[in-house]
N, C-alpha and C. Protein backbone atom coordinates (compact mmCIF):
# COMPACT_ATOMS: atom_id res chain seq x y z
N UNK A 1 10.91 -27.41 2.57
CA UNK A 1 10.75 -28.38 1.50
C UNK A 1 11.60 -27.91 0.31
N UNK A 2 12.49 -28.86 -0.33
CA UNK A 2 13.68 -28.30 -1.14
C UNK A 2 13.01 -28.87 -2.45
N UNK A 3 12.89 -27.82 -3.75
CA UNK A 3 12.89 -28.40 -4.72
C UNK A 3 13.67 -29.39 -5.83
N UNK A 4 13.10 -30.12 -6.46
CA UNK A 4 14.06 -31.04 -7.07
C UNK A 4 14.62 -30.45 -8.24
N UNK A 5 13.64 -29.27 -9.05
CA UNK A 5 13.99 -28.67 -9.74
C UNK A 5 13.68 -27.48 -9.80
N UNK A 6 14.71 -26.49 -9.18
CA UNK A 6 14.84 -25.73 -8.35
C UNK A 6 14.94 -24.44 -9.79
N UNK A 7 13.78 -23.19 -9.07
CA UNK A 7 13.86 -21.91 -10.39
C UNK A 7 12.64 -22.10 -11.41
N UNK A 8 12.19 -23.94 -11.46
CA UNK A 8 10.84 -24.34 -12.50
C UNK A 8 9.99 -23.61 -12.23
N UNK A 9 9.70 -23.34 -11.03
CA UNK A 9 8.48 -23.05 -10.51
C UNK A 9 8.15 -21.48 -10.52
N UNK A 10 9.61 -20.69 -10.48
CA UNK A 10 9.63 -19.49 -10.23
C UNK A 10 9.09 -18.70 -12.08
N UNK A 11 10.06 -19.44 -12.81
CA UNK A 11 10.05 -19.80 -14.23
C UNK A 11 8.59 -19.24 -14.58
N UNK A 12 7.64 -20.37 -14.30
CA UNK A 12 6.66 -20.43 -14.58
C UNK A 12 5.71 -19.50 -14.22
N UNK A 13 5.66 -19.37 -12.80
CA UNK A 13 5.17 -17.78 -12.27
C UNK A 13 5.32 -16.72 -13.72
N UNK A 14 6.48 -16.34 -14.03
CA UNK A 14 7.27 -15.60 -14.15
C UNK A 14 6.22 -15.76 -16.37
N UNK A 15 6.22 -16.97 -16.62
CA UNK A 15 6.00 -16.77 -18.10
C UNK A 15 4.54 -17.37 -18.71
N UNK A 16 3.90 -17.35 -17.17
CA UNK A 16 2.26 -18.56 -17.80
C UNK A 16 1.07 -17.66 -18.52
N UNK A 17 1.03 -16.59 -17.87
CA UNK A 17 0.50 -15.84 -18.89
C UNK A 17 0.59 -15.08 -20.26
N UNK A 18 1.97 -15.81 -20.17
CA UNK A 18 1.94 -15.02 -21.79
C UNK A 18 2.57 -16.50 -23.01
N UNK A 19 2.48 -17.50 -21.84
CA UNK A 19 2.55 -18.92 -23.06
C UNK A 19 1.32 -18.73 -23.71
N UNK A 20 1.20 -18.88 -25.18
CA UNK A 20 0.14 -19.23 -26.31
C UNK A 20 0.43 -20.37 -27.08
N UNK A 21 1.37 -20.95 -26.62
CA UNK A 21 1.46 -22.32 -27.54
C UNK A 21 2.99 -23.97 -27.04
N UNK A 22 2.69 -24.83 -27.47
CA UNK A 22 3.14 -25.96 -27.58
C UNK A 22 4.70 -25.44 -27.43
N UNK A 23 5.23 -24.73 -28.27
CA UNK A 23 6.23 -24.09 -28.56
C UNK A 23 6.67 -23.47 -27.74
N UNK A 24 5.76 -22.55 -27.12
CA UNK A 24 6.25 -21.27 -25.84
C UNK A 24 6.56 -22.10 -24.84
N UNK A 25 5.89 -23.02 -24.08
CA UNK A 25 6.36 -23.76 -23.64
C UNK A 25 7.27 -24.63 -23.30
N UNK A 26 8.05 -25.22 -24.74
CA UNK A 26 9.44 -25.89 -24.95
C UNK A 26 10.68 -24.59 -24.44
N UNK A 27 10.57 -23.63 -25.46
CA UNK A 27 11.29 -22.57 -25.47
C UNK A 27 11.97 -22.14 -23.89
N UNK A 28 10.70 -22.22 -23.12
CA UNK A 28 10.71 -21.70 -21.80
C UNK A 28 11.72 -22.12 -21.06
N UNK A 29 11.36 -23.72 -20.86
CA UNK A 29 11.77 -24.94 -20.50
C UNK A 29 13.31 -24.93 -21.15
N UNK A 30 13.73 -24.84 -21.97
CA UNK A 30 15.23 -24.86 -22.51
C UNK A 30 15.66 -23.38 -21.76
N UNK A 31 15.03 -22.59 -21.95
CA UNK A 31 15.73 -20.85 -21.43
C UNK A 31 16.10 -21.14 -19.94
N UNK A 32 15.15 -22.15 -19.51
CA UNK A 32 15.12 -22.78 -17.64
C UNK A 32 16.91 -23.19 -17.20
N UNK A 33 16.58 -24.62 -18.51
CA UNK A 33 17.86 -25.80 -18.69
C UNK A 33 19.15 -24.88 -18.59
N UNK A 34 19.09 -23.60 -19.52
CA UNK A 34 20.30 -23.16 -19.57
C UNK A 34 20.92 -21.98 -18.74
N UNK A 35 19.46 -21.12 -18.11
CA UNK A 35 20.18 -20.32 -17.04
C UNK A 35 20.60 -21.40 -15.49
N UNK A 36 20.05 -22.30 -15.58
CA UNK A 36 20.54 -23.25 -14.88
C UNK A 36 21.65 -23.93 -14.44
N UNK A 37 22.02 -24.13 -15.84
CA UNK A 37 23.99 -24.62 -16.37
C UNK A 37 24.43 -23.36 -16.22
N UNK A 38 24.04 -22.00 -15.85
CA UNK A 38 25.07 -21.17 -15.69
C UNK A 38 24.66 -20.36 -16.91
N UNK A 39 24.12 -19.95 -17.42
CA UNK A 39 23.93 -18.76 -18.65
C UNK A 39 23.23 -17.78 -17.88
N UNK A 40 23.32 -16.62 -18.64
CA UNK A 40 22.76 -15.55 -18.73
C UNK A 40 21.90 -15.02 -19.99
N UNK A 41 20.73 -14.26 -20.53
CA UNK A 41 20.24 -14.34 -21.36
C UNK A 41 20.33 -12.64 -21.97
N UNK A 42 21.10 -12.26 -22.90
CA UNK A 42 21.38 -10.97 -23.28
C UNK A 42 20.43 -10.83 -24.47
N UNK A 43 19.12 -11.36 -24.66
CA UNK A 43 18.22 -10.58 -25.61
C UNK A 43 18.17 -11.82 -26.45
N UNK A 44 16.91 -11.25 -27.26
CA UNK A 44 16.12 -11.57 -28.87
C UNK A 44 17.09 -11.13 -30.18
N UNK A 45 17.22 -12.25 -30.99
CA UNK A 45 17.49 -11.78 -32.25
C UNK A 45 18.76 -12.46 -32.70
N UNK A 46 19.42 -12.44 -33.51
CA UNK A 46 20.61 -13.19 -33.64
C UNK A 46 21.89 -12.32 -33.85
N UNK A 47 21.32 -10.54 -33.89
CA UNK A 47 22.51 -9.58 -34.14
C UNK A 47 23.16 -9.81 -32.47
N UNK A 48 24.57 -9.68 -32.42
CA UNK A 48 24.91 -9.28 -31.03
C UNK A 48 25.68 -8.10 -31.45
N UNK A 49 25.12 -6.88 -30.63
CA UNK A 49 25.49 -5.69 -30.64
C UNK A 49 26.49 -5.49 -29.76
N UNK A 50 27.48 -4.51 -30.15
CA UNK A 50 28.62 -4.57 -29.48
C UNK A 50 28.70 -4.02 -27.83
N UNK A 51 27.32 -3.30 -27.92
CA UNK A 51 27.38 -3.23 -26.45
C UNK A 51 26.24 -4.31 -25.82
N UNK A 52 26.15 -5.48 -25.42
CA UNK A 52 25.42 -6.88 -24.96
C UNK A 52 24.48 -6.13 -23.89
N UNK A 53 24.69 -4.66 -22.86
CA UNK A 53 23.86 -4.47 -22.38
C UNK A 53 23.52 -5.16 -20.93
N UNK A 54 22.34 -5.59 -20.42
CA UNK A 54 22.46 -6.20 -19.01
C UNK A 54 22.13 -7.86 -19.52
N UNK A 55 22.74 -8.99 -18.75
CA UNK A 55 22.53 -9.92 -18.99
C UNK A 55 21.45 -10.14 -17.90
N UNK A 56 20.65 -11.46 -17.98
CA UNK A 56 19.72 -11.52 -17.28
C UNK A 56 18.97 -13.01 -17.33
N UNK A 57 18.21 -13.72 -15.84
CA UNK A 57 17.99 -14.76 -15.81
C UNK A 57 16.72 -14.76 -16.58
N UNK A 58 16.04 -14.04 -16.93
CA UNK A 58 14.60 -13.51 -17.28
C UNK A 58 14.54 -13.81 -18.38
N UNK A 59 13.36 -14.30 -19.12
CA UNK A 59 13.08 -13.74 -20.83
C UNK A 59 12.99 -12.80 -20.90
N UNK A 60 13.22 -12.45 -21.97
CA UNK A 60 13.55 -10.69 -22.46
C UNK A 60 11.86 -10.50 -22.96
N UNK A 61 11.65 -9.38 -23.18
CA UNK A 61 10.56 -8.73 -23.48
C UNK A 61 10.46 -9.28 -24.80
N UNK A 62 8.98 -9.79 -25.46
CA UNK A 62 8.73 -10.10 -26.41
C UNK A 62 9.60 -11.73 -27.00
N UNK A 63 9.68 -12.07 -26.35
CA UNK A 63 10.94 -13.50 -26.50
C UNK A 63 10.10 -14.28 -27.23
N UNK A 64 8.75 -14.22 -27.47
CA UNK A 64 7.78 -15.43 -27.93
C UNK A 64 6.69 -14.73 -29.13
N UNK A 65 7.75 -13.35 -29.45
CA UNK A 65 6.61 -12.35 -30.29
C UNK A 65 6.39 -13.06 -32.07
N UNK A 66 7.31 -14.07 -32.52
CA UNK A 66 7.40 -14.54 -33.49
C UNK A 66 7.23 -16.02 -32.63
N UNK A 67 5.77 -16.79 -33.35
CA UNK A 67 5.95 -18.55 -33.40
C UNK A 67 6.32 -19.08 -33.96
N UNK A 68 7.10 -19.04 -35.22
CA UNK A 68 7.57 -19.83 -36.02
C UNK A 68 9.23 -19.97 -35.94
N UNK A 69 9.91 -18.65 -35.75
CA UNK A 69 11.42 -19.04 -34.97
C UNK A 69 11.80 -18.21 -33.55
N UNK A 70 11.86 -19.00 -32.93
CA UNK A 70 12.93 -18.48 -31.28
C UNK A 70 14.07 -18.02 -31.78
N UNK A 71 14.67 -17.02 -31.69
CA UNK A 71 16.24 -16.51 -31.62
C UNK A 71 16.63 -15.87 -29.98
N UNK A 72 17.24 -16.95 -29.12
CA UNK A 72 17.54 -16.04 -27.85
C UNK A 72 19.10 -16.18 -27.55
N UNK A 73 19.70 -14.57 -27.29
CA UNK A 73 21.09 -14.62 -27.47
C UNK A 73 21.50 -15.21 -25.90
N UNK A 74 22.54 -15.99 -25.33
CA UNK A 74 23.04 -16.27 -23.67
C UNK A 74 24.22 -15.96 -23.98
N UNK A 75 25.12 -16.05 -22.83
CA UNK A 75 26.42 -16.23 -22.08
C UNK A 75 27.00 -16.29 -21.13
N UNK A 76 27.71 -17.01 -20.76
CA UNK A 76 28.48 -18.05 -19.87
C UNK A 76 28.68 -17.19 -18.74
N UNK A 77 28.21 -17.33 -17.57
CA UNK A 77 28.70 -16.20 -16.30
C UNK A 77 29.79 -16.39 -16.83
N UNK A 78 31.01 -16.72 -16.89
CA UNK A 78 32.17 -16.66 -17.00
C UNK A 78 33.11 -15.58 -18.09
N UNK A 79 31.81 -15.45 -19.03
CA UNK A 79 32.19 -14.36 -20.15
C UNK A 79 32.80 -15.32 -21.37
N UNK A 80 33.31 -16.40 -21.15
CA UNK A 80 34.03 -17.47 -22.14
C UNK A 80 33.43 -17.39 -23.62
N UNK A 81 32.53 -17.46 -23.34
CA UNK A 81 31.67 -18.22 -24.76
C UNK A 81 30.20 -17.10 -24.99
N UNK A 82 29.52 -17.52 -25.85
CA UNK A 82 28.60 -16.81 -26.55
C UNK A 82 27.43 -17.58 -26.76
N UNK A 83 26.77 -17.85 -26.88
CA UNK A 83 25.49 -19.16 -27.11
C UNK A 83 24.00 -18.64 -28.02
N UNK A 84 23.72 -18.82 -29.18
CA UNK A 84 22.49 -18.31 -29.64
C UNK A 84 21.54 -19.75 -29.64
N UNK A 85 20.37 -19.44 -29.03
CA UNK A 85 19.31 -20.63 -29.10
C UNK A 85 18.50 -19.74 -29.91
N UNK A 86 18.40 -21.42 -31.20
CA UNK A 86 17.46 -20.94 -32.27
C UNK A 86 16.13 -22.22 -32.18
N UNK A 87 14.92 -22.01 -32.33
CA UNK A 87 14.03 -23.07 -32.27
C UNK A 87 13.04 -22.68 -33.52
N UNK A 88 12.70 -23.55 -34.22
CA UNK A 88 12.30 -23.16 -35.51
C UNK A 88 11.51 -24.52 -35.65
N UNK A 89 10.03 -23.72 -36.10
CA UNK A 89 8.60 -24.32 -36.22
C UNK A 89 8.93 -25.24 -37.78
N UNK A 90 9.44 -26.78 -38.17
CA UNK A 90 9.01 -27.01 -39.85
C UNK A 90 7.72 -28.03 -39.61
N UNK A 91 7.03 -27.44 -40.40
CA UNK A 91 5.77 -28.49 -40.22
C UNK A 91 5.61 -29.19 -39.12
N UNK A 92 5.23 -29.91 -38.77
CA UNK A 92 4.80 -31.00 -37.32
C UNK A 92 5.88 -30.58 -36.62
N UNK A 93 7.40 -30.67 -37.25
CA UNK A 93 8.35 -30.88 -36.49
C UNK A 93 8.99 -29.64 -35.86
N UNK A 94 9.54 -29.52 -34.95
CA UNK A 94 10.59 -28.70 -34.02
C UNK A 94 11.90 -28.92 -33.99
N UNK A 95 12.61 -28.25 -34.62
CA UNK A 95 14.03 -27.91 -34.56
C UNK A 95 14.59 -27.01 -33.46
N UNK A 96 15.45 -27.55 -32.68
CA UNK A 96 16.26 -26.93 -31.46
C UNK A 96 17.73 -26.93 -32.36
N UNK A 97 18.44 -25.66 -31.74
CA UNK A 97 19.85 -25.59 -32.26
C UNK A 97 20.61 -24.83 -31.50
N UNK A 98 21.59 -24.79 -30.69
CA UNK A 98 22.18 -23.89 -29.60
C UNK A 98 23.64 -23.89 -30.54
N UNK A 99 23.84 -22.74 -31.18
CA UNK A 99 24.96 -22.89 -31.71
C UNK A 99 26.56 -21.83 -30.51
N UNK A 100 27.16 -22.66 -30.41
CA UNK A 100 28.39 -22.08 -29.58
C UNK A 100 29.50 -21.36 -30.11
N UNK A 101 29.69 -19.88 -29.51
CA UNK A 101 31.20 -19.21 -30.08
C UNK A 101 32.09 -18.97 -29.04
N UNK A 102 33.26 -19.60 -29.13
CA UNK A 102 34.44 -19.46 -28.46
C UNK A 102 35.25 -18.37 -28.19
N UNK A 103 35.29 -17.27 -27.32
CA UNK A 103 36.26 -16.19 -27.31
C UNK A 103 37.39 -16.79 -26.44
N UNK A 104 38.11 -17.03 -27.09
CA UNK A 104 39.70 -17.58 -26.30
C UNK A 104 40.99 -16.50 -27.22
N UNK A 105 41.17 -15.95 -25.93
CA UNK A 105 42.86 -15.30 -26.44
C UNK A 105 43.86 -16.40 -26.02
N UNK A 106 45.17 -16.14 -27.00
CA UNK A 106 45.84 -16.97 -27.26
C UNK A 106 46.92 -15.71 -26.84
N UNK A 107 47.99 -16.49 -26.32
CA UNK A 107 49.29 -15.47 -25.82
C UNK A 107 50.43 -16.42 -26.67
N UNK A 108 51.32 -15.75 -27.73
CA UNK A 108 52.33 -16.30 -28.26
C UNK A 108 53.73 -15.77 -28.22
């Protein structure tokens, strides 16, 4: 039996006991969307340290230790690009923001 959305399930195994909220939940679900499209997830926080360390399909340890903002660093199997997902609690509302950085060398 083939899943339709294939990794959800593993996902979930993987983060149900330590969801506490509305939020952990979304978060999850986007971390899903994007190792999916091909990311990798190199950590919490918005510093990227010059050594990135192991990339990984996993949430990182403590990924949900702050409810009010998500900071999770990805990147592109390909190495191309850079990706920080930020999700940030304002009142009622939820702000998602995946901001993108381009590493392209240029030969002149």
């Amino acid at each position: 039996m083939s899943s339709v959305l294939p990794g959800l399930e593993i996902l979930h195994h993987q983060v149900s006991s330590s969801l506490t909220s509305k939020e952990d939940a979304l978060v999850s679900v986007i971390h899903w969307m994007l190792i999916s499209g091909g990311m990798k997830c190199l950590g919490i926080g918005d510093e990227w340290p010059s050594d990135e360390g192991s990339a990984s399909e996993l949430l990182p340890p403590n990924w949900n230790s702050n409810q009010e903002a998500y900071l999770l660093r990805y990147k592109n199997k390909s190495g191309v690009g850079s990706f920080l997902l930020k999700v940030v609690k304002v009142g009622p509302s939820i702000l998602v923001n995946v901001v993108v950085s381009l590493f392209i060398s240029l030969s002149i």
